[in-house]
N, C-alpha and C. Protein backbone atom coordinates (compact mmCIF):
# COMPACT_ATOMS: atom_id res chain seq x y z
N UNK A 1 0.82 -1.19 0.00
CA UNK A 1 0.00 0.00 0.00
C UNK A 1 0.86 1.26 0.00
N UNK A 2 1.94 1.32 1.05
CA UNK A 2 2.68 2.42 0.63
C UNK A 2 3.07 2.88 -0.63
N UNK A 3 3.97 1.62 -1.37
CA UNK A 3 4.32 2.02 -2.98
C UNK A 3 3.05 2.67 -3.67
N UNK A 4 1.78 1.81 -3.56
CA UNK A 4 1.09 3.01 -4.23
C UNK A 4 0.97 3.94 -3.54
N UNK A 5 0.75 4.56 -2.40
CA UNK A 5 1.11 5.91 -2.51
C UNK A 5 1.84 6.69 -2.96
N UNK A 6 3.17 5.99 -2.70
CA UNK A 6 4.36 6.91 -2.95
C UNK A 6 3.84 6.82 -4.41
N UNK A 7 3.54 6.18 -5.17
CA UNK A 7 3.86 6.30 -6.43
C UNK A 7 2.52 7.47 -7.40
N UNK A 8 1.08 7.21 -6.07
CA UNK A 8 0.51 8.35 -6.67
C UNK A 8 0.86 10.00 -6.11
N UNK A 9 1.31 9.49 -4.98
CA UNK A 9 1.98 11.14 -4.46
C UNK A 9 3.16 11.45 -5.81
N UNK A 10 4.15 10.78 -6.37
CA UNK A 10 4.83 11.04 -7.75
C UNK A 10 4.04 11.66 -8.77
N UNK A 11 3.18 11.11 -8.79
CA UNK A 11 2.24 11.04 -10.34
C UNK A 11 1.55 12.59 -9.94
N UNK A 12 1.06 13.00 -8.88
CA UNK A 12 0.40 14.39 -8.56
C UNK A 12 2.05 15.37 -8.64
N UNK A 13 2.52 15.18 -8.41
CA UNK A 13 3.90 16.01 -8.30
C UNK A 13 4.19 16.33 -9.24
N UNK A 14 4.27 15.19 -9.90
CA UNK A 14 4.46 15.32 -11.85
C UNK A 14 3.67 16.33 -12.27
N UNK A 15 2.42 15.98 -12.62
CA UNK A 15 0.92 16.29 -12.89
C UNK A 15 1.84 18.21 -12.36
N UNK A 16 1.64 18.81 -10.80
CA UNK A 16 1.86 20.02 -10.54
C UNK A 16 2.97 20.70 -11.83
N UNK A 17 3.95 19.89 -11.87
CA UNK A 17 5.05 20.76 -12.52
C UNK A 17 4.72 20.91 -13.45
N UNK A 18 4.09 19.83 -14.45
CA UNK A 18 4.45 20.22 -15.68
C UNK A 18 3.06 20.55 -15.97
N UNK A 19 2.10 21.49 -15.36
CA UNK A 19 1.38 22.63 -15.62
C UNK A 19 2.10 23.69 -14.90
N UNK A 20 2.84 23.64 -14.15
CA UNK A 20 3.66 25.10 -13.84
C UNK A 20 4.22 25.24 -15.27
N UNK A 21 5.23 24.25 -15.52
CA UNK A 21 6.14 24.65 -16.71
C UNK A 21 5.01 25.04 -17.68
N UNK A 22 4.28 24.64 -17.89
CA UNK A 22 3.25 24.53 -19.58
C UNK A 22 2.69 26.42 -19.42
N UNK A 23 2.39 26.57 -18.15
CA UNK A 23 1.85 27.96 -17.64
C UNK A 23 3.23 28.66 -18.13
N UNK A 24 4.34 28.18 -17.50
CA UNK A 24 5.41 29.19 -17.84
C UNK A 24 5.79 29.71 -19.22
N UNK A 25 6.01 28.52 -19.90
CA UNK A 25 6.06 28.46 -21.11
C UNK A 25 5.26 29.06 -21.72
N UNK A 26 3.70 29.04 -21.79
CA UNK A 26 3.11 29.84 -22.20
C UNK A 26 3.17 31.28 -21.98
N UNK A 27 3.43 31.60 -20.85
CA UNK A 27 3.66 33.15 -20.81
C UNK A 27 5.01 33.55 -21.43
N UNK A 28 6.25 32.62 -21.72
CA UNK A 28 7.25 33.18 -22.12
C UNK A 28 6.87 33.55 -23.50
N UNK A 29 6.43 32.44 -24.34
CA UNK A 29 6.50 31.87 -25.52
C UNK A 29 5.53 33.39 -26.05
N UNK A 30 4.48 33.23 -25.28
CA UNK A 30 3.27 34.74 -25.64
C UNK A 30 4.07 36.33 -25.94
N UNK A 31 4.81 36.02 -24.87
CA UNK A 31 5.82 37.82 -24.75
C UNK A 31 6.47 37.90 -25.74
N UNK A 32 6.93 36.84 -26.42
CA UNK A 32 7.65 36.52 -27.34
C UNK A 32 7.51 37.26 -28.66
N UNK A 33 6.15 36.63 -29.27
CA UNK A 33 5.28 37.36 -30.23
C UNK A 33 4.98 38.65 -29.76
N UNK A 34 4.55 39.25 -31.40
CA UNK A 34 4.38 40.56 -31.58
C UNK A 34 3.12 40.99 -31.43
N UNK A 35 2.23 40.08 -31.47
CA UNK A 35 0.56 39.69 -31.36
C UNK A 35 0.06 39.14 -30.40
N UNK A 36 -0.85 39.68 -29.64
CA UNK A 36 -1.41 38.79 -28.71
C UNK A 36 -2.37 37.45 -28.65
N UNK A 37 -1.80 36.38 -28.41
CA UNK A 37 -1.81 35.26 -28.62
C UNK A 37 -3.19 34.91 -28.53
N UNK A 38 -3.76 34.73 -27.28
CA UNK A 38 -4.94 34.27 -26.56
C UNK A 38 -6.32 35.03 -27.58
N UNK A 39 -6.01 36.66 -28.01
CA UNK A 39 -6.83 37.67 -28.53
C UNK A 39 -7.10 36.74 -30.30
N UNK A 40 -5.72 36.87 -30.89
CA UNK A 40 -5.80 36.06 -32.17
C UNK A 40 -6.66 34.53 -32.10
N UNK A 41 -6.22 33.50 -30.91
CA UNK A 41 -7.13 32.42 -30.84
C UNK A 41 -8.63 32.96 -30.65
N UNK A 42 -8.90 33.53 -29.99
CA UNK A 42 -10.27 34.05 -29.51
C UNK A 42 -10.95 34.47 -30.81
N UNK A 43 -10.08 35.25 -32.12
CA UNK A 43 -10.95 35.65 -33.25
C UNK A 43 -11.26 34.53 -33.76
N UNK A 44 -10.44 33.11 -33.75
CA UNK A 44 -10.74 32.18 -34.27
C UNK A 44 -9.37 31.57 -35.42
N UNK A 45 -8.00 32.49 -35.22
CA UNK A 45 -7.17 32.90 -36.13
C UNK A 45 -6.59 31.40 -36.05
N UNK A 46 -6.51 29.96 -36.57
CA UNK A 46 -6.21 29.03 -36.54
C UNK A 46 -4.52 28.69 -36.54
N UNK A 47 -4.03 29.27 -37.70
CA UNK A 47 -2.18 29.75 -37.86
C UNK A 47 -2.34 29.87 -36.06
N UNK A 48 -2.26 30.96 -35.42
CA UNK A 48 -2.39 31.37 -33.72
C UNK A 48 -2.41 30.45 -32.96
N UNK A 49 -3.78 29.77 -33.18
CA UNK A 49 -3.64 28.49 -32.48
C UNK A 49 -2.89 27.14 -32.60
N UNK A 50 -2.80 27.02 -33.91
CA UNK A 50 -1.59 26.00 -34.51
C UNK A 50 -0.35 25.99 -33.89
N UNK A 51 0.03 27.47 -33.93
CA UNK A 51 1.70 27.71 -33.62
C UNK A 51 1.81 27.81 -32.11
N UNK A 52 0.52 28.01 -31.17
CA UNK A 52 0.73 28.25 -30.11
C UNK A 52 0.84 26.42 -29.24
N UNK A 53 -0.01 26.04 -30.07
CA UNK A 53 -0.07 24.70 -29.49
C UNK A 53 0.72 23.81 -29.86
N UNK A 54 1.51 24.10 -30.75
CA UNK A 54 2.91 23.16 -31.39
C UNK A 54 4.11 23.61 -30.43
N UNK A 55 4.29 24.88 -30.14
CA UNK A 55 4.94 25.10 -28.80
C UNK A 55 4.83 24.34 -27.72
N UNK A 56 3.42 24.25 -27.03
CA UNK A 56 3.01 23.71 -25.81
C UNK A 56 3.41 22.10 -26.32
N UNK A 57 3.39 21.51 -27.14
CA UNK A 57 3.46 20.27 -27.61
C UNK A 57 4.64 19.49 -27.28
N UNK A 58 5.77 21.00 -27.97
CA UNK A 58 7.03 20.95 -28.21
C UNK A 58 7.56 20.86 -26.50
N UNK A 59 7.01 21.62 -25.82
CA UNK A 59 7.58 21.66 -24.34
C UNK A 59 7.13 20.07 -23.45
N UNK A 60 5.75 19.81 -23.83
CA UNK A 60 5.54 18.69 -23.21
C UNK A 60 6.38 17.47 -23.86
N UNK A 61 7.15 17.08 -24.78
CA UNK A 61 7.89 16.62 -25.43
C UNK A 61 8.94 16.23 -24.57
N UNK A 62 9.58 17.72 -24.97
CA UNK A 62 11.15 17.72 -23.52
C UNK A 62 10.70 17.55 -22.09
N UNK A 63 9.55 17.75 -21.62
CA UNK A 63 9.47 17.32 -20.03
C UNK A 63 9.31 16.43 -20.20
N UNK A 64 8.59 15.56 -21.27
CA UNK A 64 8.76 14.23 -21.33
C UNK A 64 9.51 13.44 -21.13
N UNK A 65 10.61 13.60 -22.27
CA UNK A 65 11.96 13.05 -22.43
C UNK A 65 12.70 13.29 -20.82
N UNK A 66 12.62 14.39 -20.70
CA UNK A 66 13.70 15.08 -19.57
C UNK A 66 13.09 14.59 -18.15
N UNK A 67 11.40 14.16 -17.73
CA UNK A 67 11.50 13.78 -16.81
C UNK A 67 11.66 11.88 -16.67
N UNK A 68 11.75 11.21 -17.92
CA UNK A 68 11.91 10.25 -17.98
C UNK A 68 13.69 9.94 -17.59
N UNK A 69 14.43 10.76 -17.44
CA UNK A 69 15.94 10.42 -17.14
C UNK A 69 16.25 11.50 -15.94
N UNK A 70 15.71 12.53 -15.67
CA UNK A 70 15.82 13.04 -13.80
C UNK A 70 15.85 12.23 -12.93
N UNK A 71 16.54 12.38 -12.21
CA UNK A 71 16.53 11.91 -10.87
C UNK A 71 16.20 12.66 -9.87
N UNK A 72 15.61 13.57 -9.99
CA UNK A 72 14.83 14.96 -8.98
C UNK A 72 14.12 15.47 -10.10
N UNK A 73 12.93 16.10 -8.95
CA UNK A 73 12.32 17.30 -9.52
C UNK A 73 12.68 18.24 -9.98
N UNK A 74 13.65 18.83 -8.85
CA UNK A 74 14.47 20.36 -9.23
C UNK A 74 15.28 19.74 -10.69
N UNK A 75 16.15 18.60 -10.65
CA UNK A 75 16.58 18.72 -12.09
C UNK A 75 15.46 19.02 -13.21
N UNK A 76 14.45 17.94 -12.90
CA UNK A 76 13.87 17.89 -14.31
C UNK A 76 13.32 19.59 -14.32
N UNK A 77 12.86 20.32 -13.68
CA UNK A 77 12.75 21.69 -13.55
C UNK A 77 13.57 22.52 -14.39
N UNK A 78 14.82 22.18 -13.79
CA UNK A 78 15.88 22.97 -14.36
C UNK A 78 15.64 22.54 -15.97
N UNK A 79 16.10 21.31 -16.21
CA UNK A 79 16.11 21.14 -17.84
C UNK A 79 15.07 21.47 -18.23
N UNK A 80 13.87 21.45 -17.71
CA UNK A 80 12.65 22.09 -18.82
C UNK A 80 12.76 23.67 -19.57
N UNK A 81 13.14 24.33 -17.74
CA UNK A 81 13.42 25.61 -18.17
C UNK A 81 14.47 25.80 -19.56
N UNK A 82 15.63 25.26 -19.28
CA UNK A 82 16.44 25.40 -20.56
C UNK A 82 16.05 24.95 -21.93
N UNK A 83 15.10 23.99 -21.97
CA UNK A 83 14.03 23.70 -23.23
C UNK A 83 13.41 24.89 -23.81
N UNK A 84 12.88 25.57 -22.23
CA UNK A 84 11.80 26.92 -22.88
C UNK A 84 12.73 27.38 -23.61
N UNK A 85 14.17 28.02 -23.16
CA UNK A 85 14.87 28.91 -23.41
C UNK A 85 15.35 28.41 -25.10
N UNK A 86 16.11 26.96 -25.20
CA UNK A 86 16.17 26.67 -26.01
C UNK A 86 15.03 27.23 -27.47
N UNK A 87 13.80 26.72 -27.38
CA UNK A 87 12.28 26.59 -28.11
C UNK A 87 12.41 28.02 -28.39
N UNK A 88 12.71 28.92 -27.60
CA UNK A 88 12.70 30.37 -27.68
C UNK A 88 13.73 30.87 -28.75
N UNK A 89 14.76 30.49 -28.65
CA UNK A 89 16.19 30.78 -29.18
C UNK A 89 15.40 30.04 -30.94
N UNK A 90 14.72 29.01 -30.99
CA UNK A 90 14.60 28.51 -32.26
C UNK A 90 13.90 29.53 -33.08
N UNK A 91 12.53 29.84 -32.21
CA UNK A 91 12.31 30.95 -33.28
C UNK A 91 12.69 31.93 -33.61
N UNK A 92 13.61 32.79 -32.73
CA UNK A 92 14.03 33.59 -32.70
C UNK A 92 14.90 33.66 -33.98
N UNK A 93 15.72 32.59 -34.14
CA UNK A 93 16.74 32.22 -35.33
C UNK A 93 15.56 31.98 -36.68
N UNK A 94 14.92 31.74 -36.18
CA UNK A 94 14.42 30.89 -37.35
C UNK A 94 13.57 32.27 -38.11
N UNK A 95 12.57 33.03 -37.42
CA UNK A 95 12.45 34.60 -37.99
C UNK A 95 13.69 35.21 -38.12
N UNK A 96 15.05 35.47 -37.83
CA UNK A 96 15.65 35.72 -38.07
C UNK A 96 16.64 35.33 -39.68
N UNK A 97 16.44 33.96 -39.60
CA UNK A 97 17.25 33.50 -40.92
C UNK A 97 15.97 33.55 -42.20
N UNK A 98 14.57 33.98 -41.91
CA UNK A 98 13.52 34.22 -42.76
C UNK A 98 13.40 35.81 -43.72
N UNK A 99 14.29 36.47 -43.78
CA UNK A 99 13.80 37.99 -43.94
C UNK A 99 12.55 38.12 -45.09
N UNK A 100 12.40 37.33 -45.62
CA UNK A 100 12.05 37.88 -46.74
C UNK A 100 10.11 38.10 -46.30
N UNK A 101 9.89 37.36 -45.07
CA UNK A 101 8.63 37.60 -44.45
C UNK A 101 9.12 37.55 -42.86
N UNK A 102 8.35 38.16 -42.00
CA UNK A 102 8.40 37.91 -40.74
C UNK A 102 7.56 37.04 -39.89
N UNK A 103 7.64 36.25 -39.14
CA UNK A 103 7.06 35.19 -38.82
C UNK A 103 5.84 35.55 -37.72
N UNK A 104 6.02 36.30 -37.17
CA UNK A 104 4.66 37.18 -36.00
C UNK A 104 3.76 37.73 -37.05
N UNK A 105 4.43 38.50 -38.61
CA UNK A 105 3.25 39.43 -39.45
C UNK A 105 2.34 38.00 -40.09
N UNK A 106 2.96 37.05 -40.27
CA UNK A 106 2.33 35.66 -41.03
C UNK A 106 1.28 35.14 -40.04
N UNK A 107 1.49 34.77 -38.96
CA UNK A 107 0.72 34.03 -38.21
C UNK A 107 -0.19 34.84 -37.83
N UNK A 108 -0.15 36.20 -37.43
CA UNK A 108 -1.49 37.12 -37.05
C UNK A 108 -2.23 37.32 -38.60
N UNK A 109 -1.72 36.94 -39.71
CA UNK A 109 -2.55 37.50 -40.76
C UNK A 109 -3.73 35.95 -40.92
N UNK A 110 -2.76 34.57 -40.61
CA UNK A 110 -3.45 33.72 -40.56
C UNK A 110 -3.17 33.07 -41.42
N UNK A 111 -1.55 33.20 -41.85
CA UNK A 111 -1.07 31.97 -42.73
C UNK A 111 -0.71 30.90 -42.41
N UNK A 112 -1.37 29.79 -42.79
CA UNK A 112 -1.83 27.80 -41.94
C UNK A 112 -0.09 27.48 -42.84
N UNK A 113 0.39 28.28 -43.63
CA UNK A 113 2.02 27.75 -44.46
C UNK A 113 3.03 27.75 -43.33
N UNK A 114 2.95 28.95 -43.03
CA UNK A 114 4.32 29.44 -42.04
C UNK A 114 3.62 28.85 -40.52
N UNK A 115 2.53 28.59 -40.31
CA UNK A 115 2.33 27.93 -38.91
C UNK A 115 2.63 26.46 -39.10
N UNK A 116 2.14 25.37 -40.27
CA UNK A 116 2.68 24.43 -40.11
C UNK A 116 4.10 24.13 -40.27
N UNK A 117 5.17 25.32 -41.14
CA UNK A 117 6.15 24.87 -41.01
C UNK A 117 6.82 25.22 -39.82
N UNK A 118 5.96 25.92 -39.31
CA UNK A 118 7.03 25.95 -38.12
C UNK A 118 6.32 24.67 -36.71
N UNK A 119 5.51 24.27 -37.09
CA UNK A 119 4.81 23.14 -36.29
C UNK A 119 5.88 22.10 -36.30
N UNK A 120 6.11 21.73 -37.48
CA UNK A 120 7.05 20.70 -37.95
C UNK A 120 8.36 21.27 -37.14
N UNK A 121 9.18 22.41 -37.24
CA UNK A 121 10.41 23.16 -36.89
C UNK A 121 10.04 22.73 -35.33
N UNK A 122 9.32 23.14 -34.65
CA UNK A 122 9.21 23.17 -32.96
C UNK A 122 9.26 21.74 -32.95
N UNK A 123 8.30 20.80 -33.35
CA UNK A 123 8.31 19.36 -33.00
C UNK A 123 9.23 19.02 -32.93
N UNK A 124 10.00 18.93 -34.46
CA UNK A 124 11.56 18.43 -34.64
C UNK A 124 12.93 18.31 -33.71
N UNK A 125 12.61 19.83 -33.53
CA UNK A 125 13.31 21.00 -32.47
C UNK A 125 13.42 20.08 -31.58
N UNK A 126 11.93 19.95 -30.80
CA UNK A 126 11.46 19.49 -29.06
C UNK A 126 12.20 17.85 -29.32
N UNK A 127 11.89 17.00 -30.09
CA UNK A 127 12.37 16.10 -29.69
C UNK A 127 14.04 16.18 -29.79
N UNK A 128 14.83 16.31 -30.81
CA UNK A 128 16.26 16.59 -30.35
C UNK A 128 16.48 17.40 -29.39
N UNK A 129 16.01 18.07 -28.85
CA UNK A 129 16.48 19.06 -27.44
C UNK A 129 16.35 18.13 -26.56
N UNK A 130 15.00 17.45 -26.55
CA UNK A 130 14.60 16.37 -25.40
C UNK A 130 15.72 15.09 -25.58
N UNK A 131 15.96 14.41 -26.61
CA UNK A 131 17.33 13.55 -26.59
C UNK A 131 18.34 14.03 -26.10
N UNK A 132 18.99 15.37 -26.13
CA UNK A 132 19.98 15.77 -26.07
C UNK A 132 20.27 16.24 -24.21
N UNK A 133 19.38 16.57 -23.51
CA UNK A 133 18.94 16.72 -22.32
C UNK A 133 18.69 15.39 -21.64
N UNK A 134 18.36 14.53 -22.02
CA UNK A 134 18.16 12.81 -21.15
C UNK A 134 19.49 12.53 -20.67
């Protein structure tokens, strides 16, 4: 009887963090853009919601990976955070190595092109970050 406890007291612990992180992430990932995120989903702007939730995807990915090889909380904590940071740094490069459009003017206009490729880019992203972090 203990092990299951201990093991559902784990599973709620889990469960806490990685809606802290997903919360965090979301507020980083939001500041990020040039558009307000939640406002664009709310018109119904799909690109918005695509790209916002391929993020969140991308993060649950690496806590995935990353809490499957922690040996603490505080680690797996720590490495998530550096995921956000990582995930952050991708787009950042990735509008950056784009000039010829900007990647915040695409997704608020509601182009489903530049949100799935970058769906694909974050996924890709999340799982090598998450290998590379285990």
């Amino acid at each position: 009887m203990n092990d299951f406890l201990e093991n559902a007291a784990n599973v709620g612990i889990g469960l806490v963090i990685i809606l802290v992180i997903l919360v965090v992430g979301a507020f980083v990932f939001s500041k990020l853009t040039r558009y307000d995120d939640a406002k664009e989903i709310d018109k119904g702007n799909e690109a918005a919601g695509m790209y916002m939730g391929s993020k969140l995807l991308g993060l649950c990915i690496i806590v995935g990976m990353v809490s499957f090889s922690s040996d603490s909380w505080v680690s797996m904590l720590i490495w998530s955070g550096i995921g956000i940071v990582i995930l952050c740094l991708v787009y950042v490069l990735f509008d950056f190595l784009t000039p010829r459009f900007k990647v915040c003017d695409q997704i608020a206009q509601g182009n489903m092109a530049v949100a799935q490729l970058l769906r694909s880019i974050i996924i890709g992203v999340s799982i090598v970050i998450g290998t590379f972090l285990m």
